[in-house]
Protein backbone atom coordinates (compact mmCIF):
# COMPACT_ATOMS: atom_id res chain seq x y z
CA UNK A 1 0.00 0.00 0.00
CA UNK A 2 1.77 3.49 -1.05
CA UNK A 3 2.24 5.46 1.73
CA UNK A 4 -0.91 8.16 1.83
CA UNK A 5 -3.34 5.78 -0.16
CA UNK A 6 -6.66 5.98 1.08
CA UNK A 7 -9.20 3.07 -0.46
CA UNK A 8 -11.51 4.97 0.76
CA UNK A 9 -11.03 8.41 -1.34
CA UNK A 10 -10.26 6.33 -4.16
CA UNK A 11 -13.85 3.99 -3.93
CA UNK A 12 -14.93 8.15 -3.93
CA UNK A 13 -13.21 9.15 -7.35
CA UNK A 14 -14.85 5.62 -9.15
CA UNK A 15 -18.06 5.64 -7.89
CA UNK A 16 -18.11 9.80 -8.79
CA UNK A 17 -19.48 10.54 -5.22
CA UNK A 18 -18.71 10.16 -1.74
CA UNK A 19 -19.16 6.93 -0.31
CA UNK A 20 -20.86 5.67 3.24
CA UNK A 21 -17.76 4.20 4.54
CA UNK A 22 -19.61 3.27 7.81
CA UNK A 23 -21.21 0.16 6.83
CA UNK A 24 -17.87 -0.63 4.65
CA UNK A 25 -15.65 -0.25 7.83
CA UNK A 26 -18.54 -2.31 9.99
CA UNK A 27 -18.37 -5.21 7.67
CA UNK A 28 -14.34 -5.29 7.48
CA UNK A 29 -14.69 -5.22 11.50
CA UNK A 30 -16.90 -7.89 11.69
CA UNK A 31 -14.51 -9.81 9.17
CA UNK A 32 -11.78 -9.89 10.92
CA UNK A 33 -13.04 -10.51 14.12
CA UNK A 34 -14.05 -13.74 12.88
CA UNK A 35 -10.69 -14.48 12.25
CA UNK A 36 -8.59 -16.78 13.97
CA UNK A 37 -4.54 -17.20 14.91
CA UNK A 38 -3.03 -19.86 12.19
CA UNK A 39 -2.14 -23.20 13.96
CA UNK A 40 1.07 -22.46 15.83
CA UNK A 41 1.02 -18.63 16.50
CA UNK A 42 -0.77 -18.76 19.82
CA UNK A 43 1.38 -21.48 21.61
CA UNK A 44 4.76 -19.45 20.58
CA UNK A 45 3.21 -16.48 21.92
CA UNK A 46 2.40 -18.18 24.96
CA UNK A 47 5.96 -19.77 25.11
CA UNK A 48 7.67 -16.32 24.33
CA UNK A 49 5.98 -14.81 27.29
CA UNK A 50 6.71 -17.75 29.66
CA UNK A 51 10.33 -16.78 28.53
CA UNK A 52 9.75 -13.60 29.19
CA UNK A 53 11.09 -12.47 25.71
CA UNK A 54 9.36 -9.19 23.84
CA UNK A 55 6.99 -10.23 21.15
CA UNK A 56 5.66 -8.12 18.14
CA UNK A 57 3.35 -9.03 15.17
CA UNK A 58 4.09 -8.53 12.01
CA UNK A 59 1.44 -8.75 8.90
CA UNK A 60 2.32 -8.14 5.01
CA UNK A 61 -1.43 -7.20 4.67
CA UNK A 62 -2.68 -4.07 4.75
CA UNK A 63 -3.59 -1.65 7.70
CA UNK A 64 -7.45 -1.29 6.54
C-alpha cells in the first residue's frame, strides 16, 4: 500500500461521489473478528511470554 493511499477516497473518485464508509468499515470489522490465529502462532506467543522475551506481530497485509 503506497504510503498516503486511502481506499476509501479512491472507492470516492470511481463511484463519482462520496461513499458511506460506515457500513464498509462495519463489515471489514466484523470480518476480521471472525478471524482466527493460524495453527502455531498462539502457543509461541504463549511460550515467548513464559520466557519472558518481547513479542511483536508482524502482517504483510494491509492496515485497513
Amino acid at each position: 500500500m503506497e504510503p498516503g493511499w486511502d481506499p476509501g477516497v479512491q472507492l470516492d473518485a470511481h463511484v463519482g461521489a462520496p461513499v458511506d464508509r460506515a457500513p464498509i468499515n462495519a463489515r471489514h470489522r466484523e470480518l476480521i473478528d471472525k478471524e482466527i490465529a493460524l495453527p502455531g502462532v498462539l502457543s509461541w506467543l504463549d511460550e515467548a511470554r513464559e520466557l519472558g522475551l518481547r513479542v511483536a506481530i508482524a502482517s504483510s497485509s494491509g492496515r485497513r
